[in-house]
N, C-alpha and C. Protein backbone atom coordinates (compact mmCIF):
# COMPACT_ATOMS: atom_id res chain seq x y z
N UNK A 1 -46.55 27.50 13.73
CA UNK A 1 -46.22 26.17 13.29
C UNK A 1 -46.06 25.28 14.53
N UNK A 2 -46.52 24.44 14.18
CA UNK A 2 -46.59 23.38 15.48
C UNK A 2 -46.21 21.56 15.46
N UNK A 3 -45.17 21.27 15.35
CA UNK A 3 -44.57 19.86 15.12
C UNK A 3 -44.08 20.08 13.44
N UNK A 4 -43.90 21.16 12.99
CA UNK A 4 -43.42 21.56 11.65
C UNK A 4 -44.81 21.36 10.84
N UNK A 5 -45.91 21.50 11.43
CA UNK A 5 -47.44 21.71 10.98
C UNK A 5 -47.84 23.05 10.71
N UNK A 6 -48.16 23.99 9.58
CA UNK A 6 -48.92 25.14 9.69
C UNK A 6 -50.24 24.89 9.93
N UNK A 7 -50.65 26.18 10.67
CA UNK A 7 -51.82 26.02 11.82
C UNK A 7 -52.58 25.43 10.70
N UNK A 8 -52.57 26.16 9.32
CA UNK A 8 -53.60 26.05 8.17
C UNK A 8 -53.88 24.57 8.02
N UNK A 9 -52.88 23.95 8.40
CA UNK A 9 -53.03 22.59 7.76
C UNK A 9 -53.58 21.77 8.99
N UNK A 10 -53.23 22.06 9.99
CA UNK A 10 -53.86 22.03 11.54
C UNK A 10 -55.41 21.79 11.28
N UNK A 11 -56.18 22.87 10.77
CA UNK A 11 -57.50 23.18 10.52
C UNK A 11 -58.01 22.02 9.89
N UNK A 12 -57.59 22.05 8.58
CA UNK A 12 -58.04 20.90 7.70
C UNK A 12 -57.69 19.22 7.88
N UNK A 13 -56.90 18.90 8.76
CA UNK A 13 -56.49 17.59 9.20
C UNK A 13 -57.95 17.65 10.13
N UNK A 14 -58.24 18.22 11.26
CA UNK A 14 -58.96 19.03 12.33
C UNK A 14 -60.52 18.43 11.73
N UNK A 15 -60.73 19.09 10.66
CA UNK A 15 -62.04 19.15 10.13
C UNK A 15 -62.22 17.93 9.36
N UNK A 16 -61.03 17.16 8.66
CA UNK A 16 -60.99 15.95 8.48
C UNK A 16 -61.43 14.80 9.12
N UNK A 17 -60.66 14.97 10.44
CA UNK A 17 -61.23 13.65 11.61
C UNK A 17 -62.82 14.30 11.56
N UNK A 18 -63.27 15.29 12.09
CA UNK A 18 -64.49 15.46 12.34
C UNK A 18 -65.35 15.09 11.21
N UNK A 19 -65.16 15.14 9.90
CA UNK A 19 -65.59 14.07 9.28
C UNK A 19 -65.90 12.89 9.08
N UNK A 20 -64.90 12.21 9.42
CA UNK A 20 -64.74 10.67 9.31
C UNK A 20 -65.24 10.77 10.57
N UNK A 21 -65.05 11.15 11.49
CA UNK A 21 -65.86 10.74 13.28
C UNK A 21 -67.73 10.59 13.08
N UNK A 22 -68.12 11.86 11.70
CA UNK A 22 -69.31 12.09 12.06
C UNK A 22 -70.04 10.71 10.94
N UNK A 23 -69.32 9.89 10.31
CA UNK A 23 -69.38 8.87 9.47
C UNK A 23 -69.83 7.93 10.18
N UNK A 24 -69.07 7.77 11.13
CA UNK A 24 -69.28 6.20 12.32
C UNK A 24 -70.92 6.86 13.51
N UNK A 25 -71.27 7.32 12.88
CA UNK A 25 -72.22 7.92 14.32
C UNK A 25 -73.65 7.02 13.30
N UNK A 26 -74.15 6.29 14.36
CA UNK A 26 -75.65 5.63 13.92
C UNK A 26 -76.37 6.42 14.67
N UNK A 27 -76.56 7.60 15.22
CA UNK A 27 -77.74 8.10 15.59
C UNK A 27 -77.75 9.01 14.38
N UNK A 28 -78.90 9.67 13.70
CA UNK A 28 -78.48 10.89 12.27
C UNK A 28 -78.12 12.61 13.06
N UNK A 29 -79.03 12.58 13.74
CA UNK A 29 -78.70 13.69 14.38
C UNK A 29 -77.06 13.66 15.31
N UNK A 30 -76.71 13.18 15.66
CA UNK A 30 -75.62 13.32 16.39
C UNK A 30 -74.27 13.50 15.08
N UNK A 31 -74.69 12.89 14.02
CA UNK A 31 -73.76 12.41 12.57
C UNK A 31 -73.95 14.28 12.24
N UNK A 32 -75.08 14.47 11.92
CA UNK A 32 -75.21 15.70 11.04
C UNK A 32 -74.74 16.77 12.25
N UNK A 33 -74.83 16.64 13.54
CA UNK A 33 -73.82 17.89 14.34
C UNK A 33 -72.45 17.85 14.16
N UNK A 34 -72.39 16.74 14.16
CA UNK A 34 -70.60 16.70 14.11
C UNK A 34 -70.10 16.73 12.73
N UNK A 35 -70.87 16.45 11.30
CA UNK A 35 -70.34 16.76 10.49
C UNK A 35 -70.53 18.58 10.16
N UNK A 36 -71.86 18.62 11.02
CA UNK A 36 -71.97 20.71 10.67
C UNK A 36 -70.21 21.24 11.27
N UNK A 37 -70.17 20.46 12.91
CA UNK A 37 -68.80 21.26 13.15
C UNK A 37 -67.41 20.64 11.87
N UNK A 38 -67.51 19.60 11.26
CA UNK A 38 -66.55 19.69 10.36
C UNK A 38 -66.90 20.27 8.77
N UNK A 39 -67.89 20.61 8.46
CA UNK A 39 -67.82 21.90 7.49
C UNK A 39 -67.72 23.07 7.78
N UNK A 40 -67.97 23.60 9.53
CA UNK A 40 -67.26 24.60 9.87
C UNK A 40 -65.92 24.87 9.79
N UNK A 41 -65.37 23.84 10.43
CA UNK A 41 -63.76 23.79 10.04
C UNK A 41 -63.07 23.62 8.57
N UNK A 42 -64.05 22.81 7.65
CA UNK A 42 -63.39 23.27 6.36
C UNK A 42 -63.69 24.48 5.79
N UNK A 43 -65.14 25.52 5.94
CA UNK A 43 -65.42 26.55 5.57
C UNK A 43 -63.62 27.24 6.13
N UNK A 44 -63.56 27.80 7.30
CA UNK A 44 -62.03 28.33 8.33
C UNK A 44 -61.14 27.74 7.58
N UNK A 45 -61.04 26.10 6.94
CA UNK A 45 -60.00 26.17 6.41
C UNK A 45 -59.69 26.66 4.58
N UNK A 46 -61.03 26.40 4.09
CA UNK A 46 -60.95 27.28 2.74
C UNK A 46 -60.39 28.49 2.74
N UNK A 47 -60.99 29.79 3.91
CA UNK A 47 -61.00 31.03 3.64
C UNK A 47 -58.97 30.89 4.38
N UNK A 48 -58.56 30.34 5.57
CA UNK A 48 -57.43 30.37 5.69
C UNK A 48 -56.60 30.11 4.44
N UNK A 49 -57.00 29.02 3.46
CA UNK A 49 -56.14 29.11 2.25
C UNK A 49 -56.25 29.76 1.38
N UNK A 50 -56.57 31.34 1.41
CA UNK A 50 -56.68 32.51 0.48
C UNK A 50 -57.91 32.20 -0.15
N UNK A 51 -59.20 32.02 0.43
CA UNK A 51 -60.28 31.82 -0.17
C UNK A 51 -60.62 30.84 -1.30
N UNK A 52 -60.59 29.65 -0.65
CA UNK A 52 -61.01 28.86 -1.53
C UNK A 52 -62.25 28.32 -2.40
N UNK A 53 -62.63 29.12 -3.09
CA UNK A 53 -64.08 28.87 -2.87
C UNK A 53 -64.68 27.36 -3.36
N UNK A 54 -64.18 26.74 -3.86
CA UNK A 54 -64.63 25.60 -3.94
C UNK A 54 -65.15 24.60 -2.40
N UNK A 55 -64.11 24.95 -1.75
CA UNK A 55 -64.27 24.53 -0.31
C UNK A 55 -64.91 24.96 0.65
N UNK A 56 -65.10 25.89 0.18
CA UNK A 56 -66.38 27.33 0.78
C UNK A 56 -67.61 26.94 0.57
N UNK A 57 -67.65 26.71 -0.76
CA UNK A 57 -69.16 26.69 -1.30
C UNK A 57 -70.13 25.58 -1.13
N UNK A 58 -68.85 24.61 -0.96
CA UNK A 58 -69.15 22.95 -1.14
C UNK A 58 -70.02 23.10 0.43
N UNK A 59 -69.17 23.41 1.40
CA UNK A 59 -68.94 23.02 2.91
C UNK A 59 -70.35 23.98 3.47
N UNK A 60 -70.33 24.91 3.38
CA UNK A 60 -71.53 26.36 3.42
C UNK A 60 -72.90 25.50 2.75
N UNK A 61 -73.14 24.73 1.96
CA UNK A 61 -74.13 24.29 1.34
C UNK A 61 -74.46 22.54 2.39
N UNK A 62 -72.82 22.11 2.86
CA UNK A 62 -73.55 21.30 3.24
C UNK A 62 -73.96 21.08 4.99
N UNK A 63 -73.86 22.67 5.11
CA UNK A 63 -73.90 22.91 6.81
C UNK A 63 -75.33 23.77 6.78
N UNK A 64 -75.65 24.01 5.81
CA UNK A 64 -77.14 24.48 5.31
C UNK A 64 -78.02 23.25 5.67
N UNK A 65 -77.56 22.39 4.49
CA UNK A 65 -78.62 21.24 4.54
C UNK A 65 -78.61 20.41 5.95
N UNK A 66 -77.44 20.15 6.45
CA UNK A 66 -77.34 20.06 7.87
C UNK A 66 -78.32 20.69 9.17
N UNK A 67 -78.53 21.76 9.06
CA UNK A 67 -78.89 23.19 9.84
C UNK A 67 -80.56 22.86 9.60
N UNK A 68 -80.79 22.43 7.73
CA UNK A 68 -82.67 22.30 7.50
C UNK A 68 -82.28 21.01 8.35
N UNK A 69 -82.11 19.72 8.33
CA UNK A 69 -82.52 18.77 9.03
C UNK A 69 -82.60 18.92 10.62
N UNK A 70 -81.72 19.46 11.04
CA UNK A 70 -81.63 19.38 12.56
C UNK A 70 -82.65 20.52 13.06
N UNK A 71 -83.53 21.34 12.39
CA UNK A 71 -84.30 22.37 13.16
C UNK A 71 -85.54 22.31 11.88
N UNK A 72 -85.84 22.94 10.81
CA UNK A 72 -86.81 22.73 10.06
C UNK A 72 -87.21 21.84 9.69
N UNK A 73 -86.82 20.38 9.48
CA UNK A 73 -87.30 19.57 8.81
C UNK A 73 -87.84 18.55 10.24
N UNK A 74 -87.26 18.26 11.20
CA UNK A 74 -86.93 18.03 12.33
C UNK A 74 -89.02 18.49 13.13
N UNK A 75 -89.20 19.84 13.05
CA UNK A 75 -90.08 20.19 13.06
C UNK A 75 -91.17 19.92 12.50
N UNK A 76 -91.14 19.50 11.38
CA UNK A 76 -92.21 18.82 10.37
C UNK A 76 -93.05 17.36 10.69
């Protein structure tokens, strides 16, 4: 615990800003890296909250579609 913060909640505040950070980005590629690292951090923070899978599934799907733009589609 850290400022009366559990780490858990640490994560998801964490992956929050990296959201909203990857919102303000006008280049797409620089938007879709920084939002991949904040569905990483909400994937870490789903499974930290006893497996969430809603937050899992959501976040995993949209670091996929992330992952086709920045290398397969990117290629095309």
């Amino acid at each position: 615990m850290f400022l009366g913060i559990e780490i858990t909640e640490w994560v998801g505040y964490l992956a929050s800003v990296a959201l909203i950070i990857s919102f303000m980005m006008k280049n797409v590629n620089t938007l879709r890296i920084i939002n991949s690292v904040g569905a990483i951090l909400f994937i870490i923070y789903g499974v930290m909250l006893a497996t969430s899978l809603p937050i899992i599934i959501t976040n995993v799907f949209i670091l996929l579609v992330n992952i086709y733009y920045l290398t397969i589609r990117k290629n095309k």
